[in-house]
N, C-alpha and C. Protein backbone atom coordinates (compact mmCIF):
# COMPACT_ATOMS: atom_id res chain seq x y z
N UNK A 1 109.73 82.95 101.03
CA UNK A 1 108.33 82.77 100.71
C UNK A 1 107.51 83.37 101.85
N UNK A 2 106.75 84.04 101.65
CA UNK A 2 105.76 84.65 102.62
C UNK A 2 104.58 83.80 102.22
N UNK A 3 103.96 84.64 104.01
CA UNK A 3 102.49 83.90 104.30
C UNK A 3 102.69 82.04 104.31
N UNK A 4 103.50 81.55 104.19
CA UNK A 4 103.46 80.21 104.23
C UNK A 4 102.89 79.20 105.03
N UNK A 5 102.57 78.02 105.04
CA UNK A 5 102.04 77.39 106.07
C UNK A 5 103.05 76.62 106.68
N UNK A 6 103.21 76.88 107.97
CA UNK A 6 104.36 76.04 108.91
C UNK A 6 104.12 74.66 108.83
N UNK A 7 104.93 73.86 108.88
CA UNK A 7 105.02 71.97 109.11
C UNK A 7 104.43 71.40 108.27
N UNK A 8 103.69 71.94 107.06
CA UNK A 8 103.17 71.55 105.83
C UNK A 8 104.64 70.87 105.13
N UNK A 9 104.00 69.07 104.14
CA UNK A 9 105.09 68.88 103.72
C UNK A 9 105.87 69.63 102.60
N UNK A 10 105.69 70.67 102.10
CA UNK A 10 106.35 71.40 101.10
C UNK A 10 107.22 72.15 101.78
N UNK A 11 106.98 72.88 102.99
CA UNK A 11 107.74 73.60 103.82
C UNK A 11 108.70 72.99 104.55
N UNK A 12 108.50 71.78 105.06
CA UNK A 12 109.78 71.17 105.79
C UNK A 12 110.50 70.80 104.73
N UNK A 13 110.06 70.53 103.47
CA UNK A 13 111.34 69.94 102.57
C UNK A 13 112.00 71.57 101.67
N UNK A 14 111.43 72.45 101.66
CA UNK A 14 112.33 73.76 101.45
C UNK A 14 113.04 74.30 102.13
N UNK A 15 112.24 73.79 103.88
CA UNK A 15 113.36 74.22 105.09
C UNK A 15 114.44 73.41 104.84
N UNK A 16 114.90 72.00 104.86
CA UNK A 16 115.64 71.17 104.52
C UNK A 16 116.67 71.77 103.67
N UNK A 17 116.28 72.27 102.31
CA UNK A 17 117.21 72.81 101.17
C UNK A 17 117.88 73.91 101.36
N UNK A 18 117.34 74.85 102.40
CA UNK A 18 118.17 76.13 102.88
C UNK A 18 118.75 75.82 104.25
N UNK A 19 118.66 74.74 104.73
CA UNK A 19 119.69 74.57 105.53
C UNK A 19 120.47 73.33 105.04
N UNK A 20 120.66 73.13 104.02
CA UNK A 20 121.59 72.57 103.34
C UNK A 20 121.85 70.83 104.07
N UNK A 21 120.28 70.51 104.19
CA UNK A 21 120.11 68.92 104.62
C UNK A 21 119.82 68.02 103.12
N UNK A 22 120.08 67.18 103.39
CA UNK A 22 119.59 66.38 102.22
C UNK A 22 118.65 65.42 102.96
N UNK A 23 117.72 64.66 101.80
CA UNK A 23 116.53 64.23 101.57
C UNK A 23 116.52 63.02 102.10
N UNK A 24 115.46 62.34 103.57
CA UNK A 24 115.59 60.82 103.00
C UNK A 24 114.99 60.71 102.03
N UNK A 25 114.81 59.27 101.82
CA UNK A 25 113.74 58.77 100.66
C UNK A 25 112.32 58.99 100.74
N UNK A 26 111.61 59.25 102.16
CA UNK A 26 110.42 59.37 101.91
C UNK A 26 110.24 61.19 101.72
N UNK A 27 110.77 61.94 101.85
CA UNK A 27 110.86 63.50 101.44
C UNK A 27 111.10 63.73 100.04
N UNK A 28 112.03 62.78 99.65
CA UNK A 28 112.41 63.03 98.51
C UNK A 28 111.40 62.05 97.33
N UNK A 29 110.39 61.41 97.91
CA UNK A 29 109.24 60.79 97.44
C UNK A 29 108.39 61.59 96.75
N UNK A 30 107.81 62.39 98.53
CA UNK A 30 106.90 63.48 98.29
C UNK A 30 107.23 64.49 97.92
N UNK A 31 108.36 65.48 97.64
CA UNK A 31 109.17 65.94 96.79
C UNK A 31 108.83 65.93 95.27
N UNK A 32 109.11 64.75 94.74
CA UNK A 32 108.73 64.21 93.71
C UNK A 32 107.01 64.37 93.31
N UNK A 33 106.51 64.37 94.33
CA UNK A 33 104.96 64.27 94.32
C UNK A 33 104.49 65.80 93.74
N UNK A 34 105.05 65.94 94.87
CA UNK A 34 104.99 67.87 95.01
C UNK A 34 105.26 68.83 93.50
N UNK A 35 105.89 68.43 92.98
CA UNK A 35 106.51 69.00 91.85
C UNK A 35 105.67 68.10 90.71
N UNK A 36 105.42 67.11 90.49
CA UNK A 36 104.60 66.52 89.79
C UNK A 36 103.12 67.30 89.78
N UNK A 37 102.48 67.36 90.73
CA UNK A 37 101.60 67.92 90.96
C UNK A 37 101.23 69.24 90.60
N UNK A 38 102.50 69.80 90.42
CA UNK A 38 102.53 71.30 89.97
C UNK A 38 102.13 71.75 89.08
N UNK A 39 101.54 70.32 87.63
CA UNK A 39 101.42 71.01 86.80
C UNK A 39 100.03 70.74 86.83
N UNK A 40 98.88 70.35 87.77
CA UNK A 40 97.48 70.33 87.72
C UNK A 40 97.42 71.97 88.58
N UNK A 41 98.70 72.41 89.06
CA UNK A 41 97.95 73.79 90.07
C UNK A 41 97.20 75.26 89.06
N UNK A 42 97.43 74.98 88.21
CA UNK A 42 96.97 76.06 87.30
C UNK A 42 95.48 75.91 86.70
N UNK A 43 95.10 75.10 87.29
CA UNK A 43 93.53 74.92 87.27
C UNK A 43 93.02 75.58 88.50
N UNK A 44 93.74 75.96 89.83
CA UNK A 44 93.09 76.70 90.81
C UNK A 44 92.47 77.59 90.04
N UNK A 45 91.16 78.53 90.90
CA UNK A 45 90.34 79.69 90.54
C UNK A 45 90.97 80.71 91.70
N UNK A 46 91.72 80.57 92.83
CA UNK A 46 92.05 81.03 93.17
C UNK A 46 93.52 81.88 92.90
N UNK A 47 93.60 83.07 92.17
CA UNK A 47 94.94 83.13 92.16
C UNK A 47 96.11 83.05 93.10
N UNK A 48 95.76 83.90 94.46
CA UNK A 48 96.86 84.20 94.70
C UNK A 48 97.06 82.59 95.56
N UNK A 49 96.03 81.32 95.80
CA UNK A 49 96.48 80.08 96.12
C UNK A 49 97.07 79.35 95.10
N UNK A 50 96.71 79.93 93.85
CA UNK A 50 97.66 79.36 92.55
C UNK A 50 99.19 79.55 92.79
N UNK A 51 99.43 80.91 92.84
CA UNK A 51 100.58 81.23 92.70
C UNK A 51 101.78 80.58 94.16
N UNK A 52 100.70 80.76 95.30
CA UNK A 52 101.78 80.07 96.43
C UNK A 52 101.91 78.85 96.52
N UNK A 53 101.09 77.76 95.83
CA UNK A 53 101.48 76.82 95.67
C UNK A 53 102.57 76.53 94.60
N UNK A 54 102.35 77.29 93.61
CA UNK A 54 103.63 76.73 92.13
C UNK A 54 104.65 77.44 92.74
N UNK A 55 104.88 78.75 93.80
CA UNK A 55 105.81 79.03 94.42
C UNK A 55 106.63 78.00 95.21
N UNK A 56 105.68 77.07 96.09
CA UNK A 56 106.08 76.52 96.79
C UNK A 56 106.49 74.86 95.81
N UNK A 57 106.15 74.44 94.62
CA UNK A 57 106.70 73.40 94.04
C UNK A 57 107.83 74.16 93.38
N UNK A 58 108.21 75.36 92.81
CA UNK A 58 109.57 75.85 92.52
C UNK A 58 110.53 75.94 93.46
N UNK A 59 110.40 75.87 94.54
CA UNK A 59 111.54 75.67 95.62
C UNK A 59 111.91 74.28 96.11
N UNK A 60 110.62 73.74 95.62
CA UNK A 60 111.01 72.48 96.29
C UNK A 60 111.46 71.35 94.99
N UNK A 61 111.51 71.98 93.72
CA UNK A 61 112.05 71.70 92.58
C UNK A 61 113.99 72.41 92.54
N UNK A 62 113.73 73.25 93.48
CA UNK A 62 115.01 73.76 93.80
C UNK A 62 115.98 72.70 94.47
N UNK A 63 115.61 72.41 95.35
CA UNK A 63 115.95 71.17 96.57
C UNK A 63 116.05 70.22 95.62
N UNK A 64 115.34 69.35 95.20
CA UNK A 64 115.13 67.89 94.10
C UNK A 64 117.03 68.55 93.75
N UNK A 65 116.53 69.45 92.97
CA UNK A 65 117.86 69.55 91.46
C UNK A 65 119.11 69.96 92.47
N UNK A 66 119.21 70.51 93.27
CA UNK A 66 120.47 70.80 94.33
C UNK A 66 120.91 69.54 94.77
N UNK A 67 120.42 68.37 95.42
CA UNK A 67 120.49 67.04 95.79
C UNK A 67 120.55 66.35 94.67
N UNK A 68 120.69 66.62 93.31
CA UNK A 68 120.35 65.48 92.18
C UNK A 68 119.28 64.68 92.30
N UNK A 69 118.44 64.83 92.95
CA UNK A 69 117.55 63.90 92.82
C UNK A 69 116.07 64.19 91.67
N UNK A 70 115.84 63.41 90.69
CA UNK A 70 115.16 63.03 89.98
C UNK A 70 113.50 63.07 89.97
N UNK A 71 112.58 64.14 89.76
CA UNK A 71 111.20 63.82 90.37
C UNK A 71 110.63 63.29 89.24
C-alpha cells in the first residue's frame, strides 16, 4: 500500500498480518470495526481518500480471514 499513514490503527494491524503475528483481542476488535466501517467509505467525495481507505479495510479484512477471526 502506498502513501500510507504510519502508526494509524489500520496500519499496525496490516503490519501485524504480513509479519505473520496474530491479533490480541483489542486489534482484532478494531479490526472488526475497521472493516465494518468500510461499507459507509463510499460516501467519501474524495476519491482517491475513498479508495485508500477501502484499500486499507481490504487488507485488514485480509488479516481478520487469515487468523479466522470473525468481523
Amino acid at each position: 500500500m502506498k502513501d500510507y499513514v504510519p502508526n494509524s490503527l489500520t496500519e499496525i494491524i496490516i503490519a501485524y498480518g504480513a509479519n505473520g503475528k496474530g491479533l490480541d483481542a483489542e486489534l482484532s476488535e478494531v479490526a472488526g470495526i475497521i472493516v465494518t466501517e468500510a461499507i459507509s467509505l463510499h460516501e467519501f467525495d474524495d476519491r482517491e481518500i475513498r479508495e485508500y481507505m477501502l484499500q486499507g479495510a481490504s487488507l485488514v479484512r485480509e488479516v481478520l480471514d487469515t487468523h479466522g477471526i470473525r468481523a
